[in-house]
C-alpha atoms as a PDB file:
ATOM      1  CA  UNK A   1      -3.295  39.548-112.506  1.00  0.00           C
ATOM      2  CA  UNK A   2      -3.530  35.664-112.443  1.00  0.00           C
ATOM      3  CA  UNK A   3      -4.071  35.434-116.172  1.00  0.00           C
ATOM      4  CA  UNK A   4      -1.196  37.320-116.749  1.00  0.00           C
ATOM      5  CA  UNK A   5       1.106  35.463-114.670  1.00  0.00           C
ATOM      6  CA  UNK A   6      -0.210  32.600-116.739  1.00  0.00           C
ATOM      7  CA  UNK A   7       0.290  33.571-120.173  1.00  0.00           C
ATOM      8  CA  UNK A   8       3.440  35.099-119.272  1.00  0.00           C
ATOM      9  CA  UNK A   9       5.139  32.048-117.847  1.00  0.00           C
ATOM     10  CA  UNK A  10       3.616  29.411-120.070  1.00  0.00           C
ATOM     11  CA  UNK A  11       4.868  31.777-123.433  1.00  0.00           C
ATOM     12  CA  UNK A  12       8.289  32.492-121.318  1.00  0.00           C
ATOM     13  CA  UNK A  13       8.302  27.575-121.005  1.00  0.00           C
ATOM     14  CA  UNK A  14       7.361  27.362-124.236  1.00  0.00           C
ATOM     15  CA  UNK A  15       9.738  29.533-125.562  1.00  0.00           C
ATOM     16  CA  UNK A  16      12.784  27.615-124.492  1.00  0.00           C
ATOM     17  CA  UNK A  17      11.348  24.272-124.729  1.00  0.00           C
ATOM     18  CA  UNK A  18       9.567  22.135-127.785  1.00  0.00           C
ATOM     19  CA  UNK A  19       6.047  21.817-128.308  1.00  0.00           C
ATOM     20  CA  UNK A  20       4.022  20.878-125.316  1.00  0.00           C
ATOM     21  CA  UNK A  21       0.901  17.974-125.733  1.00  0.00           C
ATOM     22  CA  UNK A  22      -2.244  19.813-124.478  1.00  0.00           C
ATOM     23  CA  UNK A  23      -2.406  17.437-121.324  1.00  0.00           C
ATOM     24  CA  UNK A  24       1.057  18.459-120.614  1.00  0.00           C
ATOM     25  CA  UNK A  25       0.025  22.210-121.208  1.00  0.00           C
ATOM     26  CA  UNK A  26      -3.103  21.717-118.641  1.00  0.00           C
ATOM     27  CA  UNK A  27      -0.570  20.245-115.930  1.00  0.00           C
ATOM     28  CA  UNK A  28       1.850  22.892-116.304  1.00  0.00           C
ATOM     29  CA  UNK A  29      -0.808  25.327-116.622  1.00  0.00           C
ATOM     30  CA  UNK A  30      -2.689  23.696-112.814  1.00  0.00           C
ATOM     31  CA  UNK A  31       1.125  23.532-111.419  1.00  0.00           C
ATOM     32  CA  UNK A  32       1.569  27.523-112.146  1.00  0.00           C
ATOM     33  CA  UNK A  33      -1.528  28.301-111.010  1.00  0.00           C
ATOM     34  CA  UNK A  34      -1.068  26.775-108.044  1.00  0.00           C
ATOM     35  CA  UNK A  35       2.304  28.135-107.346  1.00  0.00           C
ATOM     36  CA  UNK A  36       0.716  31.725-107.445  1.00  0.00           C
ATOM     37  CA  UNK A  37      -1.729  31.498-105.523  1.00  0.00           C
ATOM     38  CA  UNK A  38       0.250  30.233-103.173  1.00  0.00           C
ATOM     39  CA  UNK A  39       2.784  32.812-103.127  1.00  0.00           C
ATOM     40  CA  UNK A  40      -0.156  35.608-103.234  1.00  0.00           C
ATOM     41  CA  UNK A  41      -1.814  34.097-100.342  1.00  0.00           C
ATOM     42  CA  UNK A  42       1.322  33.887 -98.121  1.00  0.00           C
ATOM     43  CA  UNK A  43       2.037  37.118 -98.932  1.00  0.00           C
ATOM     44  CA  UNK A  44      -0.728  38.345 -97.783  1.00  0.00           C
ATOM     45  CA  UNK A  45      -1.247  36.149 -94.539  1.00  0.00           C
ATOM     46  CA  UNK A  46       2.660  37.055 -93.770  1.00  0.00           C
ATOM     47  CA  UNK A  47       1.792  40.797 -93.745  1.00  0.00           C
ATOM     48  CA  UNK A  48      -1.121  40.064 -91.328  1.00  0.00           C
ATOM     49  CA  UNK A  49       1.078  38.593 -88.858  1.00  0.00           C
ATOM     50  CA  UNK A  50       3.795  40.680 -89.111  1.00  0.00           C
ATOM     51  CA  UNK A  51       0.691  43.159 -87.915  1.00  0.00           C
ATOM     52  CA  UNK A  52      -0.447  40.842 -85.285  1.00  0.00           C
ATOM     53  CA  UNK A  53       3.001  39.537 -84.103  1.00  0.00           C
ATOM     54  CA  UNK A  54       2.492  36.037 -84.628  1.00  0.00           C
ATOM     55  CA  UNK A  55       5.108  35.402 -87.518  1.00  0.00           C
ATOM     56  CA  UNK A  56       6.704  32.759 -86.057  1.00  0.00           C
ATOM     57  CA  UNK A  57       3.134  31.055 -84.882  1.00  0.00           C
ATOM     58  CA  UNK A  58       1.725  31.296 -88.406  1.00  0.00           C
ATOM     59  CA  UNK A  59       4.929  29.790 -89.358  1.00  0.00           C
ATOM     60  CA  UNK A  60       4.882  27.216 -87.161  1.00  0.00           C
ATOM     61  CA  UNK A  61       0.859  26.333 -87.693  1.00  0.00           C
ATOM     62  CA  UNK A  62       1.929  25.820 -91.654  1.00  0.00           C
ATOM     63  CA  UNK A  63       4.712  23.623 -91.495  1.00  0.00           C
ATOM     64  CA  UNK A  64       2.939  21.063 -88.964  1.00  0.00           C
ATOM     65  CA  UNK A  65      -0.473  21.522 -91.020  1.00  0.00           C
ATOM     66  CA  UNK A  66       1.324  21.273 -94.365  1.00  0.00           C
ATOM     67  CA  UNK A  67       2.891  17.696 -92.717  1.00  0.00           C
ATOM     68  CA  UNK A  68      -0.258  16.539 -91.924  1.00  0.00           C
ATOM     69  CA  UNK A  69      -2.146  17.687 -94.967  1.00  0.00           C
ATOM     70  CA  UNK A  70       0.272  15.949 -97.390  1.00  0.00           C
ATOM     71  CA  UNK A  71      -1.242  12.160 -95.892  1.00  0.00           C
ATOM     72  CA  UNK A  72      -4.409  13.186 -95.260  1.00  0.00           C
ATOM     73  CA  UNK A  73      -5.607  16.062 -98.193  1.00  0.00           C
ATOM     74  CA  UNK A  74      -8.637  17.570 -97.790  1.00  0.00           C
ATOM     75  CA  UNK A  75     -11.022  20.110 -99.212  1.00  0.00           C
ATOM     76  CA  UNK A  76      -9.690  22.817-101.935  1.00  0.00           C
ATOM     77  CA  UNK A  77     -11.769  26.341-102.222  1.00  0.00           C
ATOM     78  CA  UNK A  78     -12.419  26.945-106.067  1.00  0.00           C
ATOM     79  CA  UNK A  79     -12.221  30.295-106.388  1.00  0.00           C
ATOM     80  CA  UNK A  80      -9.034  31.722-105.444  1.00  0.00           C
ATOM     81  CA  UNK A  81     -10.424  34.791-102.863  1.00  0.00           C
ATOM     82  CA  UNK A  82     -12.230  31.826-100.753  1.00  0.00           C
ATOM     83  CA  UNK A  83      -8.965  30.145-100.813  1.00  0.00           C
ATOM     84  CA  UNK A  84      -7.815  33.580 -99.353  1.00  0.00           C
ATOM     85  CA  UNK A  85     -10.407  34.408 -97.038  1.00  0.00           C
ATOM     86  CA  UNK A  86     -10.553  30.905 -95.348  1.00  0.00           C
ATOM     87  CA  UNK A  87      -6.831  30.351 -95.170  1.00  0.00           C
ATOM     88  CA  UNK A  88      -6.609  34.056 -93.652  1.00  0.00           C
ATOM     89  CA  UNK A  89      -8.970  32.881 -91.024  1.00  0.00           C
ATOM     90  CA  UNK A  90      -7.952  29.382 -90.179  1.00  0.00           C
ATOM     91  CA  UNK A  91      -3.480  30.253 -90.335  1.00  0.00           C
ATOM     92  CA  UNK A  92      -3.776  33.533 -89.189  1.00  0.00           C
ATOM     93  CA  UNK A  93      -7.120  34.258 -87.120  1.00  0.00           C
ATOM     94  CA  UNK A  94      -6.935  30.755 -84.871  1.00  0.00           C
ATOM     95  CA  UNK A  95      -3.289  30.905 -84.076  1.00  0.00           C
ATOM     96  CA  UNK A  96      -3.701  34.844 -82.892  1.00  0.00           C
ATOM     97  CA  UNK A  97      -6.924  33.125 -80.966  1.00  0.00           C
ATOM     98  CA  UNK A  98      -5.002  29.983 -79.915  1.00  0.00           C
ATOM     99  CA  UNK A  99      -2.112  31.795 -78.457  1.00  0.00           C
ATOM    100  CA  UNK A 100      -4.111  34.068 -76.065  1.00  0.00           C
ATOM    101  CA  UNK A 101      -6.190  31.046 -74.420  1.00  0.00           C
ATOM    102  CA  UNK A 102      -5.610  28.345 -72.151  1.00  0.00           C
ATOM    103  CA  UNK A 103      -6.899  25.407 -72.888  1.00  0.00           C
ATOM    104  CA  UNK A 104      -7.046  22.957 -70.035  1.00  0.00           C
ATOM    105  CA  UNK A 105      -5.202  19.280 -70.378  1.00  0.00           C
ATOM    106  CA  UNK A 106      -8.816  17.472 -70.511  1.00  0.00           C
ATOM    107  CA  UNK A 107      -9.972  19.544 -73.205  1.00  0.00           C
ATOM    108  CA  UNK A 108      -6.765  18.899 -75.230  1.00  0.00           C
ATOM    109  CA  UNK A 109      -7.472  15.223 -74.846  1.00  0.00           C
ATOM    110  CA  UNK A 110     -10.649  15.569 -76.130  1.00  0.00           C
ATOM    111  CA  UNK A 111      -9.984  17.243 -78.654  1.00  0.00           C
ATOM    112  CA  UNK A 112      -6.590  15.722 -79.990  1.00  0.00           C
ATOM    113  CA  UNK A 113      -8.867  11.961 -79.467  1.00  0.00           C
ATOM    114  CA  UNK A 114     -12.033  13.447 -82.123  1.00  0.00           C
ATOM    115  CA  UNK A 115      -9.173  14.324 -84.360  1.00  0.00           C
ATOM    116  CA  UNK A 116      -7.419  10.867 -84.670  1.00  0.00           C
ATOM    117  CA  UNK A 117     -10.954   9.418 -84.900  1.00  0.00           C
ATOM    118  CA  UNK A 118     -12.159  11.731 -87.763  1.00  0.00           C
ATOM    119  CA  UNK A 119      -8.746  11.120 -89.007  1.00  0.00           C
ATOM    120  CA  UNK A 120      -9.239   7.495 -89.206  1.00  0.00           C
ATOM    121  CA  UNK A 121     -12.968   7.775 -90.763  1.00  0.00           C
ATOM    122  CA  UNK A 122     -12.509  10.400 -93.313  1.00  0.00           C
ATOM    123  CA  UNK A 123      -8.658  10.790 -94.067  1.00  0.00           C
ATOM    124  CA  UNK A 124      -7.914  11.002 -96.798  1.00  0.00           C
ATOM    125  CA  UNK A 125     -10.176  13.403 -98.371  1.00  0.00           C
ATOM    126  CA  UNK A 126      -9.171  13.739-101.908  1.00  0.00           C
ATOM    127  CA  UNK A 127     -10.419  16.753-104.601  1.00  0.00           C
ATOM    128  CA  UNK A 128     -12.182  16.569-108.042  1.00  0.00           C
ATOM    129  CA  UNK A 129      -8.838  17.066-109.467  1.00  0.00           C
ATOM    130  CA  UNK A 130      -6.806  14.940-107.950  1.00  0.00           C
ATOM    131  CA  UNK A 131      -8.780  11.639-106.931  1.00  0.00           C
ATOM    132  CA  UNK A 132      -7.213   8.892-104.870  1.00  0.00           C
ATOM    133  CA  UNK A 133      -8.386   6.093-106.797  1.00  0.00           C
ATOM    134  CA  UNK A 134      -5.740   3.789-105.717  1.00  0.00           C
ATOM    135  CA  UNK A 135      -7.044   1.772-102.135  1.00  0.00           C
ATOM    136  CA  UNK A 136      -3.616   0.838-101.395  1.00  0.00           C
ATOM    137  CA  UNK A 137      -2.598   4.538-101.649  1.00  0.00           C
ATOM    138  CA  UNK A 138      -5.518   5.330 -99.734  1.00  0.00           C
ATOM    139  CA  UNK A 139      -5.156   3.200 -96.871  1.00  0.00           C
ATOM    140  CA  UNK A 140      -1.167   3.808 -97.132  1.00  0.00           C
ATOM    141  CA  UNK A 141      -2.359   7.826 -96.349  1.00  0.00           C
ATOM    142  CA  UNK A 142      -4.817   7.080 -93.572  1.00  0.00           C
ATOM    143  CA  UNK A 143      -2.366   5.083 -91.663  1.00  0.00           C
ATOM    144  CA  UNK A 144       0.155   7.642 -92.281  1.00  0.00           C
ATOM    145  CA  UNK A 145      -1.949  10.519 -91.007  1.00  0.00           C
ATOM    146  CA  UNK A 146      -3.639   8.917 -87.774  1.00  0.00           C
ATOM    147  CA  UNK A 147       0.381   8.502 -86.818  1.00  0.00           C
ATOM    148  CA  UNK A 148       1.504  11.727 -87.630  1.00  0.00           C
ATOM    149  CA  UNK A 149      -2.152  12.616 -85.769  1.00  0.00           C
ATOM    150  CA  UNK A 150      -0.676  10.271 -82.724  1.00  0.00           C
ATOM    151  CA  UNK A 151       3.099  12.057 -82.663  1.00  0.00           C
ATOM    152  CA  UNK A 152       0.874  15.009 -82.632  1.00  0.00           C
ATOM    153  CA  UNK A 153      -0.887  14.474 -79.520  1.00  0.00           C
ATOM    154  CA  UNK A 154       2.089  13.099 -77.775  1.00  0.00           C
ATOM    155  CA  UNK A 155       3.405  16.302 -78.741  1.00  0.00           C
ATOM    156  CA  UNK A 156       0.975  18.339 -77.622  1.00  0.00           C
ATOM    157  CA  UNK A 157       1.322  16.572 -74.254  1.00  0.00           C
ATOM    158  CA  UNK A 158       5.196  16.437 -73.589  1.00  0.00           C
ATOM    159  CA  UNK A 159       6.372  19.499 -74.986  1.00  0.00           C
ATOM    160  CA  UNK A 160       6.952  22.375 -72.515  1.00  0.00           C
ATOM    161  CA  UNK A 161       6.519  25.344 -74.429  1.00  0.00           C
ATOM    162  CA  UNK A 162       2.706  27.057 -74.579  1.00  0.00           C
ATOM    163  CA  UNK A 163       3.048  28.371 -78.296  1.00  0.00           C
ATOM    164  CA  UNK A 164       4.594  25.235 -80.041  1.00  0.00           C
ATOM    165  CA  UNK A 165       1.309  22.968 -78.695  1.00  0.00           C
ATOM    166  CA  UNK A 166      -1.237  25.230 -79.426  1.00  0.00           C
ATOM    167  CA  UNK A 167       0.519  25.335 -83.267  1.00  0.00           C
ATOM    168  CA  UNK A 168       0.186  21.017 -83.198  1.00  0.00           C
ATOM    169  CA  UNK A 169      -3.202  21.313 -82.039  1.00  0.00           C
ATOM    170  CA  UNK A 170      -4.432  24.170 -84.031  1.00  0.00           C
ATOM    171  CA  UNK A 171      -2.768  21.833 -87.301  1.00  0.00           C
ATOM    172  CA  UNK A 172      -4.661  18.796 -85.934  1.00  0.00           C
ATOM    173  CA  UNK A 173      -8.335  20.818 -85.609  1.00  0.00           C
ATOM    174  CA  UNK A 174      -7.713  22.534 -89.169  1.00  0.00           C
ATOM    175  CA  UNK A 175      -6.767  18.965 -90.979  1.00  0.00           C
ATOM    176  CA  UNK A 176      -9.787  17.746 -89.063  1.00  0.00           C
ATOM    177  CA  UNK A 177     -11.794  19.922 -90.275  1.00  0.00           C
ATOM    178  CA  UNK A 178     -10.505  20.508 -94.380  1.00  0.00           C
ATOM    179  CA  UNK A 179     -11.148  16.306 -94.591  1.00  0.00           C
ATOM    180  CA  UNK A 180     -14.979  16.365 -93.127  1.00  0.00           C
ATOM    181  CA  UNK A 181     -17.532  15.718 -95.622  1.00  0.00           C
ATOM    182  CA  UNK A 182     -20.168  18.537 -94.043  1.00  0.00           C
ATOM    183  CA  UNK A 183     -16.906  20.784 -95.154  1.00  0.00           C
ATOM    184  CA  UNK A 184     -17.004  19.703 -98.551  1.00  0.00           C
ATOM    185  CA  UNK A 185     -20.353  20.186 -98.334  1.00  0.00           C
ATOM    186  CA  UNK A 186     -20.630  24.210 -97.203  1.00  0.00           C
ATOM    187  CA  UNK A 187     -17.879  24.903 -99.976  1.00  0.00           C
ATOM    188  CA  UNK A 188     -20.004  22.936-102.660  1.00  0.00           C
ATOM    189  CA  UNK A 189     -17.508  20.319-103.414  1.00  0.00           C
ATOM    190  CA  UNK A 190     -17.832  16.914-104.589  1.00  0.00           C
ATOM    191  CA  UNK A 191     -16.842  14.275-101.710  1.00  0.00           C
ATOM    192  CA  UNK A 192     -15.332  11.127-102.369  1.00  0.00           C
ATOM    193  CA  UNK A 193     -13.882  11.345-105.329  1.00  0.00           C
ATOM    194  CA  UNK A 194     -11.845   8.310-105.915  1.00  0.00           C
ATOM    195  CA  UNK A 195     -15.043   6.714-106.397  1.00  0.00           C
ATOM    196  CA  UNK A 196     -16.312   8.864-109.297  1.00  0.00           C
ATOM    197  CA  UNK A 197     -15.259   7.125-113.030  1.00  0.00           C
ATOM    198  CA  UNK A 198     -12.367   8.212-114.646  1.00  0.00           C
END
């Protein structure tokens, strides 16, 4: 089904538009790919809260996740049905489990402190296909994530409502835990790439 989505759209671009270099063919061809399987997996993760009843907590997990994850990156699955599988579990799974516990203040202070730290150690944690071989970049992303990691946990402290804190701290454990080398590790990825040669 993927292919075809591929070869359809890149024939339907290349139709209305002059030749494409091969580089440019491979980035348009990564950039589609990604858009489907993006769309596919929210599909699919939207139908499994509808089921559970935790639309808007799913929602509300992705956009404060996505925030984070755009400073701080972090681990990629390669095959498309572990991308599924563990983004299934971590957006749907742990909000449906983070919604129906309590978690007392002391443990949220625990918690919300590991993350900024492994936030400032590992973030960010850039892929094989997109290194972060620039150090001013780099430190410009850490910096950027242990604040959004710090509005977080002020977040987390001052707002009122139950379901909008577990969503901020559920983000924070999930970016913790998609930057961690021992992560890159279990899903056979290459860590620190930046300092691999071009």
């Amino acid at each position: 089904m993927k292919e075809r989505f591929l070869d359809y759209s890149m024939n339907l671009i290349q139709q209305y538009h002059e030749p494409y270099s091969e580089d440019e063919i491979a980035r348009l061809k990564y950039g589609l790919e990604g858009l489907y399987l993006t769309i596919t997996k929210l599909v699919v993760m939207a139908i499994i809260a509808i089921l559970l009843h935790i639309e808007l907590e799913v929602f509300l997990l992705l956009l404060f996740f996505n925030i984070i994850r755009f400073t701080g990156f972090g681990v990629h699955a390669e095959r498309s049905i572990d991308c599924l599988i563990s983004s299934t579990l971590l957006f749907v799974l742990f909000p449906y489990l983070m919604v129906h516990i309590s978690i007392p203040i002391y443990f949220k202070l625990i918690i919300t402190i590991a993350c900024l730290i492994i936030y400032g150690i590992y973030a960010p944690a850039d892929t094989k296909k997109r290194p972060l071989r620039n150090q001013k970049k780099r430190m410009m992303r850490k910096i950027a994530t242990v604040l959004i990691g710090i509005l977080y946990t002020f977040l987390v402290f001052l707002v009122p409502n139950q379901m909008i804190t577990s969503c901020l701290l559920t983000a924070m454990i999930i970016q913790a835990i998609v930057i961690l080398p021992v992560t890159y590790y279990i899903l056979g990825q290459p860590y620190q790439n930046w300092k691999q040669k071009p």
